[in-house]
Protein backbone atom coordinates (compact mmCIF):
# COMPACT_ATOMS: atom_id res chain seq x y z
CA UNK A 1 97.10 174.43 74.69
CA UNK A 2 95.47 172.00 76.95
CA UNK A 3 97.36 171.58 80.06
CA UNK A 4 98.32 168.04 81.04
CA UNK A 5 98.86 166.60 84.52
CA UNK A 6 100.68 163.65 84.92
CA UNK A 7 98.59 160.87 87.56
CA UNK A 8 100.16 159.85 90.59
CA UNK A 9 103.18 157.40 89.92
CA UNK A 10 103.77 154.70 93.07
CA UNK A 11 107.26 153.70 93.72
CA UNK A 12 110.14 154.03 96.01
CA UNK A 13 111.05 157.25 97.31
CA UNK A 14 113.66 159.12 95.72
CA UNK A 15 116.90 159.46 98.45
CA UNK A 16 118.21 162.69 99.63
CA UNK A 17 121.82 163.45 99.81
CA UNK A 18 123.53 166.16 101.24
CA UNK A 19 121.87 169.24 102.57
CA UNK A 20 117.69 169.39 101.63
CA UNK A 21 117.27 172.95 100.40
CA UNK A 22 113.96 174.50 100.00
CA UNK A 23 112.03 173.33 96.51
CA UNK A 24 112.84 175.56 93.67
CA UNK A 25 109.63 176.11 90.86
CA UNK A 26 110.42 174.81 87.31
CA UNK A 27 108.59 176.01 84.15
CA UNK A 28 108.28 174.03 80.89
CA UNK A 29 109.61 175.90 78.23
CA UNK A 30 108.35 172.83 75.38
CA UNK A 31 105.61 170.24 75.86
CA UNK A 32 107.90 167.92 77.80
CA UNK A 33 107.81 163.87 78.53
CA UNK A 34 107.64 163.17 82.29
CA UNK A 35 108.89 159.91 82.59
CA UNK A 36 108.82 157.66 85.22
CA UNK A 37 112.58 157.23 85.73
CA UNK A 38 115.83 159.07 85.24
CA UNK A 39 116.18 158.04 81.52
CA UNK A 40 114.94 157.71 78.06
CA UNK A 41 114.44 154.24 78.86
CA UNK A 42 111.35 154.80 81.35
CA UNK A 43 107.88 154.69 80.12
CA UNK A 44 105.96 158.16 79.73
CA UNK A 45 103.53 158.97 82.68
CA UNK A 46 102.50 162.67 81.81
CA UNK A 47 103.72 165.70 79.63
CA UNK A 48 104.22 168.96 81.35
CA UNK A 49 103.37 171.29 78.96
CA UNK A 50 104.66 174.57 77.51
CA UNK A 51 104.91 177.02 80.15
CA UNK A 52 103.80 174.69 82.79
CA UNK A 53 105.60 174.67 86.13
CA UNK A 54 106.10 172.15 88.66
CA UNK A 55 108.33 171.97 92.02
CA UNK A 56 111.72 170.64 91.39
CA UNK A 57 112.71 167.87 93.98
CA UNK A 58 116.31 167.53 93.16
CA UNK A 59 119.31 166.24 90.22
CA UNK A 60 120.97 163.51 90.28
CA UNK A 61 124.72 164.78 90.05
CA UNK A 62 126.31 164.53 86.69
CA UNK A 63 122.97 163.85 84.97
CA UNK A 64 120.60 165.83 83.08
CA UNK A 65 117.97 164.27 85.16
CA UNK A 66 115.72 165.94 87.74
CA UNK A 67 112.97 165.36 89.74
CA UNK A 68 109.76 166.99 89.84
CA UNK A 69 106.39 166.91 91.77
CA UNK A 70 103.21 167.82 90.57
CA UNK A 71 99.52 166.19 90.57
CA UNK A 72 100.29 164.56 93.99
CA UNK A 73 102.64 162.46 92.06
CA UNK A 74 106.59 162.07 91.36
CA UNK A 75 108.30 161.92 87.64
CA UNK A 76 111.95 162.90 86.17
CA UNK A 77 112.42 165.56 83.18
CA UNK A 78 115.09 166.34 81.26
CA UNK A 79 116.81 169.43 82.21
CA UNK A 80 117.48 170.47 79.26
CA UNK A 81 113.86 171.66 78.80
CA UNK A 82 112.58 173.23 81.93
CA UNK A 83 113.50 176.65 83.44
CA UNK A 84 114.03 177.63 87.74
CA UNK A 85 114.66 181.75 89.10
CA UNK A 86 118.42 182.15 89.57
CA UNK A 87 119.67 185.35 90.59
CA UNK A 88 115.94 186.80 88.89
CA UNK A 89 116.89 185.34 85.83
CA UNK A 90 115.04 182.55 84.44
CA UNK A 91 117.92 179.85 83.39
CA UNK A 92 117.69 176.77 81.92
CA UNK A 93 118.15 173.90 84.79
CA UNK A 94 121.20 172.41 82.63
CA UNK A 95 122.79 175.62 83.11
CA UNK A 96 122.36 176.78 86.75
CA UNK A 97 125.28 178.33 88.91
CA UNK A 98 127.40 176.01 90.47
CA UNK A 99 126.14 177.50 93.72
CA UNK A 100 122.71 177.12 92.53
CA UNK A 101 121.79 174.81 95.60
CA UNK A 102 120.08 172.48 93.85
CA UNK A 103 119.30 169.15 96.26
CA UNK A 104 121.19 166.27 94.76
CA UNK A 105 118.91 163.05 94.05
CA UNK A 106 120.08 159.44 93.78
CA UNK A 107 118.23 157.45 91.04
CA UNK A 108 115.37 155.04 92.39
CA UNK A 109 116.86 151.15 92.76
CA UNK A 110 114.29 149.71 90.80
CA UNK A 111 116.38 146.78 89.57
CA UNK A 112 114.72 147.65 85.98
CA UNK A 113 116.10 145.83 83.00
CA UNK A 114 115.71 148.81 80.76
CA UNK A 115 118.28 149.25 77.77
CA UNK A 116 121.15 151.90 78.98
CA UNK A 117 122.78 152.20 75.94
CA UNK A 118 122.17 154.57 73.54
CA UNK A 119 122.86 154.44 69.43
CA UNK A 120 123.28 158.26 69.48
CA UNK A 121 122.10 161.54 70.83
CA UNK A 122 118.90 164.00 70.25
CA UNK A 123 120.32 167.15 69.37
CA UNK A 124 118.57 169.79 71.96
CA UNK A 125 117.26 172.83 70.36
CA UNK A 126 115.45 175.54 70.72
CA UNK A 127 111.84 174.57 71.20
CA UNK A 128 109.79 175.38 68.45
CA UNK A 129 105.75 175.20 68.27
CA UNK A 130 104.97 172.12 66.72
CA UNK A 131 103.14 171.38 63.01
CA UNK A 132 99.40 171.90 63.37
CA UNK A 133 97.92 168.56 64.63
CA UNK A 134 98.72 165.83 61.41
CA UNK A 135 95.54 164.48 59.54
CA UNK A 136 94.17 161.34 61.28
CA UNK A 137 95.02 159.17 58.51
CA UNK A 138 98.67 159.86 59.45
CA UNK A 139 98.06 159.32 63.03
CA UNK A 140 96.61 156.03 62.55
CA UNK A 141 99.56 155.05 59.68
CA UNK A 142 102.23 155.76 62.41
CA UNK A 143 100.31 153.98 65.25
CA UNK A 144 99.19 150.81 62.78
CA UNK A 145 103.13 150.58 61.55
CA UNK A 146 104.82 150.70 64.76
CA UNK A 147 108.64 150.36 64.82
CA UNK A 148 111.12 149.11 67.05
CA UNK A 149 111.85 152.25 69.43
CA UNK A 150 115.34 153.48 68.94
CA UNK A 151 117.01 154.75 72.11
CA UNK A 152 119.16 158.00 72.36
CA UNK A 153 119.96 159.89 75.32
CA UNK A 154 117.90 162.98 75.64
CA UNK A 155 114.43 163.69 75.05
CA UNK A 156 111.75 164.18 72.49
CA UNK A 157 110.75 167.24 71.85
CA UNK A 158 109.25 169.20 68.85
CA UNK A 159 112.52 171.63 67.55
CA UNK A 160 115.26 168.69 68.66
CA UNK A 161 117.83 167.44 66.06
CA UNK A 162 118.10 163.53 65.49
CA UNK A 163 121.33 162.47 64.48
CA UNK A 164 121.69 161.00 60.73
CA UNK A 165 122.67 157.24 62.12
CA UNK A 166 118.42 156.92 62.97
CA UNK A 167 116.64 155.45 60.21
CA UNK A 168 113.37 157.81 58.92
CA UNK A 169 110.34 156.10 57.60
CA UNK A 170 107.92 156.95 55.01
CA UNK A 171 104.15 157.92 55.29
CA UNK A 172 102.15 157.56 52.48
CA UNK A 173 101.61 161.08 50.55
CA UNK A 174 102.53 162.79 53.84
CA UNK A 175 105.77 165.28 53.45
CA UNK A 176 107.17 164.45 56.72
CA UNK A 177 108.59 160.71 58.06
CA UNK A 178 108.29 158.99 61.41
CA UNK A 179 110.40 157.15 64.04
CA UNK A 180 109.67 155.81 67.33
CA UNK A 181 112.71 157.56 69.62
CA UNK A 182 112.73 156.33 73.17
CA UNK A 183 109.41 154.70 72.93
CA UNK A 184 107.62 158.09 71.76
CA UNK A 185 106.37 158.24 68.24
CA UNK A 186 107.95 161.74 65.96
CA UNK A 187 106.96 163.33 62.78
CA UNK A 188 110.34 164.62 61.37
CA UNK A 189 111.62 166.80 58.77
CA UNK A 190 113.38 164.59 56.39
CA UNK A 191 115.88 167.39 55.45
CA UNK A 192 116.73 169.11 58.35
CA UNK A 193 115.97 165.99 60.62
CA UNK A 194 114.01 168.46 63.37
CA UNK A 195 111.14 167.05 65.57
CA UNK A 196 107.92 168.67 64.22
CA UNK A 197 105.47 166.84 65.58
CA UNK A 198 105.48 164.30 69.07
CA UNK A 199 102.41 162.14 68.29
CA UNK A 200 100.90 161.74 72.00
């Protein structure tokens, strides 16, 4: 799989509180949205991919929501989706120790007018490899017939669960449907509603 660095965002730096530990290494365990704020909201600036790692700047507390650097540049990820050494045990970030010393992050004061509230939740999942890359025809259907995005808290990624309340569109003589979930564009398995496919 191609590996994917995400540019070099500009923006206010990210505030520190408490005590600044040393920088823990993350790995990608899916192809993974890094966004340009903490939230679905934000726009995409890169993917980490699969098995990529990165160095983990911090959490905010009570939030899903880290910070990473990578490419000379700064983005958030989901924790839900990356991985960090605890104890020689690879762990997903979500659930670290409590003592896992993990520098806690405030969220950048952008004054953004982004949408906060969300019609639902993705379901997280085990990450599964995605469909083989859909025909053109498809790609061009979903990105001709663009719909508004609808906004859930979590992230897209191929194996993920939407919730029945999101609407699933038809493609023309294609067996899967699409939706646009927090601005990204999904192929999705009408019956067991899985993300098989994030159209990048």
């Amino acid at each position: 799989m191609k590996r994917i660095l995400f540019p070099a965002v500009a923006g206010a730096l990210v505030a520190m509180s408490g005590v600044a530990l040393a920088d823990t290494a993350v790995k990608a365990v899916a192809d993974l949205n890094v966004r340009a704020g903490p939230g679905p909201q934000y726009p995409v600036i890169g993917v980490l991919t699969a098995g990529q790692s990165a160095t983990l700047n911090g959490c905010i507390e009570n939030s899903k929501w880290c910070t990473i650097a990578e490419a000379n540049g700064q983005g958030w990820v989901y924790s839900d989706y990356v991985t960090a050494d605890f104890g020689g045990s690879q762990v997903v970030l979500t659930r670290r120790p409590a003592d896992a010393g993990i520098t806690v992050v405030t969220a950048p004061e952008d004054g953004n007018d982004y949408p906060d509230t969300y019609t639902g939740a993705i379901i997280a999942a085990d990450p599964m490899d995605p469909i083989d890359r859909p025909p053109a025809e498809v790609r061009t259907y979903v990105d001709t017939n663009r719909l508004e995005p609808v906004y859930l808290d979590g992230e897209v990624v191929t194996g993920a669960t939407l919730p029945d309340t999101v609407e699933l569109r038809e493609i023309p003589d294609y067996n899967y449907r699409y939706v646009y979930v927090n601005g990204q564009p999904a192929l999705v398995d009408p019956e067991t509603r899985r993300i098989m496919y994030v159209v990048r």
